[in-house]
N, C-alpha and C. Protein backbone atom coordinates (compact mmCIF):
# COMPACT_ATOMS: atom_id res chain seq x y z
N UNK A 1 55.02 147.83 120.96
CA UNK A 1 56.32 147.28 121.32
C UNK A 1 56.21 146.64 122.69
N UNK A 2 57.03 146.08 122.74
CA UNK A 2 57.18 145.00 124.42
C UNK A 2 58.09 144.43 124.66
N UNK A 3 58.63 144.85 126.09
CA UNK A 3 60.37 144.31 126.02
C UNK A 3 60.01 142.83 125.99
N UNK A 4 60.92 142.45 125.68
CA UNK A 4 61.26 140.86 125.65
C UNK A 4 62.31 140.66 127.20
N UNK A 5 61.29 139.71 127.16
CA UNK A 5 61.53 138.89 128.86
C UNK A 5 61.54 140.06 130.02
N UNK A 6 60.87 140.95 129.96
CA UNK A 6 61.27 141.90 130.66
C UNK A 6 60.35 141.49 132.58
N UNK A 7 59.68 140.74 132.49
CA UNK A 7 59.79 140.37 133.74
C UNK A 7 60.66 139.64 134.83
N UNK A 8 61.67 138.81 134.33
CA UNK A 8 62.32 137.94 134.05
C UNK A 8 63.68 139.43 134.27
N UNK A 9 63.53 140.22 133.43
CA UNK A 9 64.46 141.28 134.03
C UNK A 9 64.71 141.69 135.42
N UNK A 10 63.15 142.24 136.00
CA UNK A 10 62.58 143.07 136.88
C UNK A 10 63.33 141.76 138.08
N UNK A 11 62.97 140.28 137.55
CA UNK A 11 63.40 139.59 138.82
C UNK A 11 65.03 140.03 139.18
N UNK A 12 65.69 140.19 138.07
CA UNK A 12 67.37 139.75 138.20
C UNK A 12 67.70 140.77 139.04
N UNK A 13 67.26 142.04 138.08
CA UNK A 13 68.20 143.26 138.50
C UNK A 13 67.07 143.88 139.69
N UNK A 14 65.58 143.77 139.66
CA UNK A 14 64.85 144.75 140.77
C UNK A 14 64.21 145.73 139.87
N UNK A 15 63.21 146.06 140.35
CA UNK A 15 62.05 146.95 139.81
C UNK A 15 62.72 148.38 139.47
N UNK A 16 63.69 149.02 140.17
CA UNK A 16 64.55 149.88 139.81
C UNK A 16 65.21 150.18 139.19
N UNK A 17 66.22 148.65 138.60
CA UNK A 17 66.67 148.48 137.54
C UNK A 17 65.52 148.76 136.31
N UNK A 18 64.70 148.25 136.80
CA UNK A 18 63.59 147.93 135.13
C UNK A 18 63.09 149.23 135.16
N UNK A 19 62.57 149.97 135.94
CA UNK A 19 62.16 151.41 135.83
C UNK A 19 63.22 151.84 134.66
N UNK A 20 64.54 152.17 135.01
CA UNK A 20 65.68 152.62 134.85
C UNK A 20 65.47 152.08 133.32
N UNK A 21 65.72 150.83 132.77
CA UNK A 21 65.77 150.66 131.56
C UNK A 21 64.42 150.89 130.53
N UNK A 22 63.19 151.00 131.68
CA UNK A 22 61.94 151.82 130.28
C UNK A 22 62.17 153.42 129.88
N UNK A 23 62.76 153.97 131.13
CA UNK A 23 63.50 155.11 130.72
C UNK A 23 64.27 155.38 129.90
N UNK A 24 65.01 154.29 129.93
CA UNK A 24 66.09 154.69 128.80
C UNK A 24 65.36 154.39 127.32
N UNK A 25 64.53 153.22 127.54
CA UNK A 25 63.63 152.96 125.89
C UNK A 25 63.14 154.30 125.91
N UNK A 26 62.18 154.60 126.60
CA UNK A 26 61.37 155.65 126.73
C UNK A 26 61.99 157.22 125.84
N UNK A 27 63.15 157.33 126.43
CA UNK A 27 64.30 158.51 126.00
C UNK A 27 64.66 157.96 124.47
N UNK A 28 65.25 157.38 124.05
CA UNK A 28 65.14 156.66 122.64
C UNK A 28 63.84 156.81 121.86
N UNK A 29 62.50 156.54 122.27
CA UNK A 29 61.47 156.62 121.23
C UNK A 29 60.36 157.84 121.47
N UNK A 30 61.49 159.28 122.01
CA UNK A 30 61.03 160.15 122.57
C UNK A 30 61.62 160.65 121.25
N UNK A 31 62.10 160.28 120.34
CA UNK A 31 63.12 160.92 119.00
C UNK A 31 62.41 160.57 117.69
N UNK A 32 61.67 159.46 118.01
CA UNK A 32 60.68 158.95 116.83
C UNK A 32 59.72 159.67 116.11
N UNK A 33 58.94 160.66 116.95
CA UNK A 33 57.84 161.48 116.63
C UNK A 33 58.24 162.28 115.75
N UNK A 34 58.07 162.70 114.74
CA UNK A 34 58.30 163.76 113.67
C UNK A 34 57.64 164.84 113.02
N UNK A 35 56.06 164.12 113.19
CA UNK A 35 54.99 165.07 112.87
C UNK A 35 53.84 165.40 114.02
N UNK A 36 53.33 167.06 113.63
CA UNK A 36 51.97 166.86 114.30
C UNK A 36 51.65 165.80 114.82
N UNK A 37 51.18 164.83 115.77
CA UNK A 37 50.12 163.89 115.68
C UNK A 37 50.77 162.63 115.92
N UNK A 38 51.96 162.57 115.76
CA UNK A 38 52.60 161.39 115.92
C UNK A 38 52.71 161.12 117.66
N UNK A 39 52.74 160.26 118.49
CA UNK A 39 52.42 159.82 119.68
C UNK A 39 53.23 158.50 119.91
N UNK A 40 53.89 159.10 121.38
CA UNK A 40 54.75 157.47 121.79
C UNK A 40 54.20 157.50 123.29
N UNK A 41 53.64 156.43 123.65
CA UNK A 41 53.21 156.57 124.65
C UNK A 41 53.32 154.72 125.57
N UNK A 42 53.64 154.89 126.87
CA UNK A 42 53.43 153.86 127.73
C UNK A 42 52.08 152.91 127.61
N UNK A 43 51.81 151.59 127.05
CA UNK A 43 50.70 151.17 127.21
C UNK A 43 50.29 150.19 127.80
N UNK A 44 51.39 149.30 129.00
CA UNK A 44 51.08 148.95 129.77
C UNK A 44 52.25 148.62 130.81
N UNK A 45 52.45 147.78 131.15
CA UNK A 45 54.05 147.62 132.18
C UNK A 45 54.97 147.64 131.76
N UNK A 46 55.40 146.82 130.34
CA UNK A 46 56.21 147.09 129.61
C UNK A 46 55.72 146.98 127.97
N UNK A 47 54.88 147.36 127.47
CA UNK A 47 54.51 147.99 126.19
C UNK A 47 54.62 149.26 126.33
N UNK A 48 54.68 149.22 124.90
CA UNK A 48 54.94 150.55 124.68
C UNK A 48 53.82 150.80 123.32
N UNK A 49 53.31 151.66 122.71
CA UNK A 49 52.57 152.34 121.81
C UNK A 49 53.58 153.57 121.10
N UNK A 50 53.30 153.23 119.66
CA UNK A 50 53.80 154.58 118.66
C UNK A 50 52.98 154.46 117.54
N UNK A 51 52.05 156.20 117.56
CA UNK A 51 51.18 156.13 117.03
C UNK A 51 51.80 157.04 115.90
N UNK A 52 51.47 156.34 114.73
CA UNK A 52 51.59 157.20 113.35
C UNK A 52 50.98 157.80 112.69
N UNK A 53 50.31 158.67 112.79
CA UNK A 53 48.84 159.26 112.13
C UNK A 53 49.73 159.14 110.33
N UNK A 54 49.08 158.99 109.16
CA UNK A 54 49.00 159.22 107.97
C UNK A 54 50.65 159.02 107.46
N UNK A 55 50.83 157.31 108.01
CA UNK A 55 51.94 156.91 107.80
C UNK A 55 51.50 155.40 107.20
N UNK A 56 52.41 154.68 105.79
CA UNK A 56 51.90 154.10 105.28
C UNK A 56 52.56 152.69 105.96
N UNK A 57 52.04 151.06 105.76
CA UNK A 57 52.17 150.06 106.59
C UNK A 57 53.80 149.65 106.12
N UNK A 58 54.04 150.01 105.24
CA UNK A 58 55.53 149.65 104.82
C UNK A 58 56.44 150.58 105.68
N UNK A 59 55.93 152.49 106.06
CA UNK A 59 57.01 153.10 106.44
C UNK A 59 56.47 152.63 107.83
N UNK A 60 55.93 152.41 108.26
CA UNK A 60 55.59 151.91 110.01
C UNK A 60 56.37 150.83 110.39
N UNK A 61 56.29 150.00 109.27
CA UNK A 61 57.07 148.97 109.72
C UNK A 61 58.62 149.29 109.80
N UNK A 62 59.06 150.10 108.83
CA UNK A 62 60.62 150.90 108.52
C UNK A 62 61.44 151.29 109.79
N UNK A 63 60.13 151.84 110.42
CA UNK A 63 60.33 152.67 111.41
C UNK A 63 60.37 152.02 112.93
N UNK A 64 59.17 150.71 112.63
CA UNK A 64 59.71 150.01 114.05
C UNK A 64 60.93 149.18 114.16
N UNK A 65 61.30 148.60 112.85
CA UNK A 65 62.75 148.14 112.60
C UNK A 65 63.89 149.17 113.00
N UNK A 66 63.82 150.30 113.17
CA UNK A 66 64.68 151.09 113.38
C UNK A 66 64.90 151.44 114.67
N UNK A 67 63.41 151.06 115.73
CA UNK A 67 63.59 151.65 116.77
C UNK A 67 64.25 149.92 117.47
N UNK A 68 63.58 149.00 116.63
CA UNK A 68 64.18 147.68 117.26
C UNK A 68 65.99 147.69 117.42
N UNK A 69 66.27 148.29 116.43
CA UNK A 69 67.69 147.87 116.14
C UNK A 69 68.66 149.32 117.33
N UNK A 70 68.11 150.04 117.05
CA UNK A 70 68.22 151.18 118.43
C UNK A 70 68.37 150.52 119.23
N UNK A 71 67.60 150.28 120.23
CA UNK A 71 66.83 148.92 121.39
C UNK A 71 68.51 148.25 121.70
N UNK A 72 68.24 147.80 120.75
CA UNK A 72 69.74 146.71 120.45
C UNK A 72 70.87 147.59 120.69
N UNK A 73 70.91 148.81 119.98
CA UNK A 73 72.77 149.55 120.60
C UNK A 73 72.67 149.62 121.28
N UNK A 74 71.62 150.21 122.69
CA UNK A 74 71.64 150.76 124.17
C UNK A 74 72.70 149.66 124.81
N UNK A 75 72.33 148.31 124.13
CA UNK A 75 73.59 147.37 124.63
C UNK A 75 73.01 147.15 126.45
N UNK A 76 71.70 147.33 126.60
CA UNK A 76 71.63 147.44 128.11
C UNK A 76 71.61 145.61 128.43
N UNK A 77 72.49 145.35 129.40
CA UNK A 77 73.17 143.85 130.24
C UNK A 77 71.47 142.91 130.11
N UNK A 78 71.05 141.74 129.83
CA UNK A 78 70.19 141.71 130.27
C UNK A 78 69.94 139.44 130.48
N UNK A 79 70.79 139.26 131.33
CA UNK A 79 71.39 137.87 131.85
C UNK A 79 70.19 136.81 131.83
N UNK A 80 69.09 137.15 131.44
CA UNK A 80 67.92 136.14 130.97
C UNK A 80 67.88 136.25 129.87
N UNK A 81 68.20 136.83 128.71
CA UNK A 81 67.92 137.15 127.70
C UNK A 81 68.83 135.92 126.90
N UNK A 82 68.42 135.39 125.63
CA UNK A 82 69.28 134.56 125.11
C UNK A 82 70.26 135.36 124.23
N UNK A 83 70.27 136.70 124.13
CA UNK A 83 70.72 137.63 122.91
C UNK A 83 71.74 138.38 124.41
N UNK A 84 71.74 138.22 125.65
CA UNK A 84 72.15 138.93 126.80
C UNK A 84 71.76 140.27 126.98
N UNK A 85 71.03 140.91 125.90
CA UNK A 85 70.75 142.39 126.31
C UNK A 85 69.43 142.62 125.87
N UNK A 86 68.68 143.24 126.44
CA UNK A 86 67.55 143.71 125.97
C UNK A 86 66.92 144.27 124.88
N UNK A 87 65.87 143.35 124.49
CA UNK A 87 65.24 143.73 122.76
C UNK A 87 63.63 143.96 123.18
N UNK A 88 63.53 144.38 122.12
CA UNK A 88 61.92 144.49 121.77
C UNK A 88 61.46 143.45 120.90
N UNK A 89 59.91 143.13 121.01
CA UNK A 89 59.48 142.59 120.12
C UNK A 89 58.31 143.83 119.27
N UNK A 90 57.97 143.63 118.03
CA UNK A 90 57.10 144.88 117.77
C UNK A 90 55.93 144.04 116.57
N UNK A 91 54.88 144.46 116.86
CA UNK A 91 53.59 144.26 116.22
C UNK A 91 53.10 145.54 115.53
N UNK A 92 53.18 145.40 113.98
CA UNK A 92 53.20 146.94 113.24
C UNK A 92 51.47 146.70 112.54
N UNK A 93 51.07 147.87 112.94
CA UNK A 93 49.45 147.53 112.15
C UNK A 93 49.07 148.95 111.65
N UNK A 94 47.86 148.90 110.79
CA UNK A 94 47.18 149.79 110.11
C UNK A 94 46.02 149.96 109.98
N UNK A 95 45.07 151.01 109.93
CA UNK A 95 43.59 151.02 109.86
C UNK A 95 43.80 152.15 109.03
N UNK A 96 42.46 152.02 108.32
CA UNK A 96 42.25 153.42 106.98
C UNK A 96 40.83 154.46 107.96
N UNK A 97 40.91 155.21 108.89
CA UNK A 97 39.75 155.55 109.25
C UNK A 97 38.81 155.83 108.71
N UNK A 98 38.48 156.13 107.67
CA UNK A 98 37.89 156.42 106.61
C UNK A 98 36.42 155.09 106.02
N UNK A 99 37.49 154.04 106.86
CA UNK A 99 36.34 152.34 106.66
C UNK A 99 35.87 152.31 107.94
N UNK A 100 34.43 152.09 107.49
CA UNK A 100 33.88 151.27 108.79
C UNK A 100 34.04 150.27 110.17
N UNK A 101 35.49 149.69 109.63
CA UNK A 101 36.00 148.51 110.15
C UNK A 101 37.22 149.55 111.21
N UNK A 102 37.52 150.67 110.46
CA UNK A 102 38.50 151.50 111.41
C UNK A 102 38.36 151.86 112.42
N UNK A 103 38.09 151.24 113.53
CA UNK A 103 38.08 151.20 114.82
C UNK A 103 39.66 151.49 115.55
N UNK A 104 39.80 152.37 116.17
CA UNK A 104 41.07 152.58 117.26
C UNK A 104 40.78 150.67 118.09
N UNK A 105 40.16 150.01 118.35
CA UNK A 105 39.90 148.80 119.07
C UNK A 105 40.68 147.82 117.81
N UNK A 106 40.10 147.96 117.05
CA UNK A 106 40.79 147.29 115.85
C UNK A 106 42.14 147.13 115.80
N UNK A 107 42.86 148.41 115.77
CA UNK A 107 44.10 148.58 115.44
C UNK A 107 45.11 148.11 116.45
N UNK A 108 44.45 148.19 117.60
CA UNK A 108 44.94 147.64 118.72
C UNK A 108 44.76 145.78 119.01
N UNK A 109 44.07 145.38 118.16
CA UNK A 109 43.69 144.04 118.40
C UNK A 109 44.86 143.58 116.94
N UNK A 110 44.90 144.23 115.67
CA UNK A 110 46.00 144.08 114.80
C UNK A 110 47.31 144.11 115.08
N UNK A 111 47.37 144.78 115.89
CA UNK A 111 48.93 144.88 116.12
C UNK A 111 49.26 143.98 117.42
N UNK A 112 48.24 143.64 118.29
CA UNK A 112 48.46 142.19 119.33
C UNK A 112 49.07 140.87 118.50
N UNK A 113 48.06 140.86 117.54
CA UNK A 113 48.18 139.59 116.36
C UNK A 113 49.66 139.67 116.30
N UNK A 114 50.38 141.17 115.34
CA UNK A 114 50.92 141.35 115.07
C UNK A 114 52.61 140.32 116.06
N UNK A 115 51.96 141.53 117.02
CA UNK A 115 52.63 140.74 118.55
C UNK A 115 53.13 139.78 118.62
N UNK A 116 52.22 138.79 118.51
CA UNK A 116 51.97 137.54 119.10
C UNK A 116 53.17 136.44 117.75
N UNK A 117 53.13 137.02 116.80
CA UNK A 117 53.28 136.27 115.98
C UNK A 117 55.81 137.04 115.79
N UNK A 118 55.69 138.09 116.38
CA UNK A 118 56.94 138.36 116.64
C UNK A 118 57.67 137.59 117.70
N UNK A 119 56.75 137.65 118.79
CA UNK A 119 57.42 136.62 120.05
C UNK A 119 57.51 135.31 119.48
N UNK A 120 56.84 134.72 118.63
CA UNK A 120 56.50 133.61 118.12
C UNK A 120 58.01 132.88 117.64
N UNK A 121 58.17 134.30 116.73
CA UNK A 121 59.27 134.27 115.87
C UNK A 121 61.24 134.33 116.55
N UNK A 122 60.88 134.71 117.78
CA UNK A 122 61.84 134.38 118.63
C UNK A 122 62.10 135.48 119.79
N UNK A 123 61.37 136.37 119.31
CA UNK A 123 61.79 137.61 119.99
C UNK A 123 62.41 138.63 119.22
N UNK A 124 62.48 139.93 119.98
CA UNK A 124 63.82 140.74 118.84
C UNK A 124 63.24 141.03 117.52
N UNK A 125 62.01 140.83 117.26
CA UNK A 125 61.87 141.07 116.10
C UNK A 125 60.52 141.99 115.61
N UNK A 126 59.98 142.34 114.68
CA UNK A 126 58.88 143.22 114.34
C UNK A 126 57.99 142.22 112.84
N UNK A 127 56.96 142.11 113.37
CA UNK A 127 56.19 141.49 112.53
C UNK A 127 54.74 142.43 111.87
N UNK A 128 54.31 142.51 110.77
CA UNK A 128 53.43 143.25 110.33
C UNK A 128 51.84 142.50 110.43
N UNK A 129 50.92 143.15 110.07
CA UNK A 129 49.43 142.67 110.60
C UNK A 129 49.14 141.62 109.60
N UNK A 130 49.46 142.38 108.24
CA UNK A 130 49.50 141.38 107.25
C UNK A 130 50.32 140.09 107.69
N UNK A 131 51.52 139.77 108.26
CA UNK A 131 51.70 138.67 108.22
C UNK A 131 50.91 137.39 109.20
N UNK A 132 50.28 138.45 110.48
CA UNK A 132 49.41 137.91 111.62
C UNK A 132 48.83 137.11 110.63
N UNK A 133 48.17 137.61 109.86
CA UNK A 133 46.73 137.39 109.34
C UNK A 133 47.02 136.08 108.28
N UNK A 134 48.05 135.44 107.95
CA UNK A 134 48.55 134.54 107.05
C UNK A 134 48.73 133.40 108.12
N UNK A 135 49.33 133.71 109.26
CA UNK A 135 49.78 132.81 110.65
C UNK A 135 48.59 132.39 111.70
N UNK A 136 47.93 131.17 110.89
CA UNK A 136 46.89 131.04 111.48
C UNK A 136 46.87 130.71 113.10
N UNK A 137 48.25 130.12 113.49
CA UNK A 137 48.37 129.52 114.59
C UNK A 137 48.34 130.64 116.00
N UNK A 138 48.15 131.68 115.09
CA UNK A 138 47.55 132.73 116.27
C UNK A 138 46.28 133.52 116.50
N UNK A 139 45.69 133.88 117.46
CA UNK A 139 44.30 134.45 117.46
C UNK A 139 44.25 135.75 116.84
């Protein structure tokens, strides 16, 4: 996950403000985890990581749609934004560990794609690996 425009935030309101609002994401996808093994974690300034152990690419995706639309009630002010409040964009991916190709590096390079191809799409939105992979116009 990755806020949308969220630097562009940090300018308006101040680094305090933006602290303040990963917290509040943060507190929201602190509710997501359900099983053993499941993991939400900070993965860079404003990404975020939610790891699904032995969750299938349809309910992953279910599930980041859900935290997107969450995102969206917090209703938090956000005066760069073309939507005015703060969204996520989300890149949903899958690896079978079990294949050779299942690399933790992998899954993380799938769900960038993933990424890349949500911002693409306007923002606000959650795109799956499978669709990266159809959208050539991204790496």
């Amino acid at each position: 996950l990755d806020v949308d425009w969220f630097k562009q935030y940090n300018d308006i309101y101040g680094h305090r403000a933006g602290d303040d609002c990963l917290r509040r994401i943060a507190a929201l996808l602190k509710q997501v985890p359900q099983r053993t093994g499941d993991l939400v974690a900070r993965y860079g300034g404003e990404e975020l990581v939610v790891l699904l152990p032995q969750t299938s690419l349809e309910s992953a995706a279910l599930i980041a749609e859900r935290i997107r639309a969450d995102i969206v009630a917090l209703d938090i002010l956000h005066a760069a934004s073309p939507l005015t409040i703060v969204t996520v964009s989300a890149g949903v991916a899958m690896i079978e560990p079990s294949q050779e190709s299942g690399e933790p590096e992998e899954l993380v390079e799938e769900a960038d794609r993933a990424l890349y191809v949500a911002k693409a799409k306007g923002r606000n939105y959650v795109a799956r690996h499978d669709d990266a992979r159809i959208d050539n116009a991204f790496p």
